[in-house]
Protein backbone atom coordinates (compact mmCIF):
# COMPACT_ATOMS: atom_id res chain seq x y z
CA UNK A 1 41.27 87.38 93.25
CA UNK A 2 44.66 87.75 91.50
CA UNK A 3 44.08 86.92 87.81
CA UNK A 4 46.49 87.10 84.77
CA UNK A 5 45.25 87.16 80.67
CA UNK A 6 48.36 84.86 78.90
CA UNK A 7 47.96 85.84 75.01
CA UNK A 8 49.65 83.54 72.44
CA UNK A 9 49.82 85.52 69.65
CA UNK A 10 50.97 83.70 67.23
CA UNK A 11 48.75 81.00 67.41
CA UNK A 12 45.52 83.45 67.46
CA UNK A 13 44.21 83.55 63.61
CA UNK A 14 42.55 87.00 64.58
CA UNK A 15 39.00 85.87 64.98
CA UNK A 16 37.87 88.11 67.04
CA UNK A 17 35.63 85.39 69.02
CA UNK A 18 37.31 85.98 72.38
CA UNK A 19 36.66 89.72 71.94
CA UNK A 20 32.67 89.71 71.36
CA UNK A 21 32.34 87.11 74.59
CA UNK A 22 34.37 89.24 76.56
CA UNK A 23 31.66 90.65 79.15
CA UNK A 24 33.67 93.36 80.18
CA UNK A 25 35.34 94.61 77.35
CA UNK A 26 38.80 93.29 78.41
CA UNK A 27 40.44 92.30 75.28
CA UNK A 28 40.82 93.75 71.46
CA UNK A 29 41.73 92.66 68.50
CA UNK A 30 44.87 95.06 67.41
CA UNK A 31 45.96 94.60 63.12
CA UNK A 32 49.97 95.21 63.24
CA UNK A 33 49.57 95.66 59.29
CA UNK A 34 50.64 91.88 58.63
CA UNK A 35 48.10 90.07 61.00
CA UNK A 36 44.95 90.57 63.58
CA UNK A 37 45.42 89.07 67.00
CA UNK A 38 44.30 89.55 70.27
CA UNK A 39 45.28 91.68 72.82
CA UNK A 40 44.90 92.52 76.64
CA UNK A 41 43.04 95.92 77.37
CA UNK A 42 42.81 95.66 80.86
CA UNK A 43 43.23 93.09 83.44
CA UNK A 44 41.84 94.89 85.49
CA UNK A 45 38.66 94.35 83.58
CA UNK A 46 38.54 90.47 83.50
CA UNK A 47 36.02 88.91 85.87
CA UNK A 48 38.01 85.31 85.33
CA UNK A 49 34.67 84.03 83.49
CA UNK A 50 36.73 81.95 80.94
CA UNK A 51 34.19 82.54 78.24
CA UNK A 52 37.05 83.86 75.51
CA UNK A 53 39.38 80.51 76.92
CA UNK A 54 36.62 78.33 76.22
CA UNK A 55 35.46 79.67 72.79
CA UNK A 56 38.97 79.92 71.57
CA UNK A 57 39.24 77.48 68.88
CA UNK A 58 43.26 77.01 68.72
CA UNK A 59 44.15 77.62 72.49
CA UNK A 60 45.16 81.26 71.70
CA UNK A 61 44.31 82.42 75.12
CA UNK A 62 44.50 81.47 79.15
CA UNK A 63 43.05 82.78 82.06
CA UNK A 64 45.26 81.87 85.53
């Protein structure tokens, strides 16, 4: 199944929710000295679950 991660970074407040639901390790949070956000590890990696969608408070991040 063809899957894509869509990352809005600057909505993401750097909560690091979406990374510690992630059950295969597919996203991080990365600190660009200003900010933490998320990031995309490996697409490869997402299963599609939707768990770090669905816990994302301000819509920060898509599964398609």
């Amino acid at each position: 199944m063809e899957k894509d991660i869509i990352t809005y970074t600057f909505d993401c407040i750097g909560c690091g929710k979406c990374v510690s639901v992630c059950p295969h390790q597919a996203l991080k949070l990365v600190n660009n000295g200003m900010c933490s956000f998320v990031n995309v590890i490996d697409v490869d990696l997402c299963n599609g679950c939707k768990k770090c969608e669905r816990v994302c408070k301000v819509g920060a991040i898509k599964i398609i």
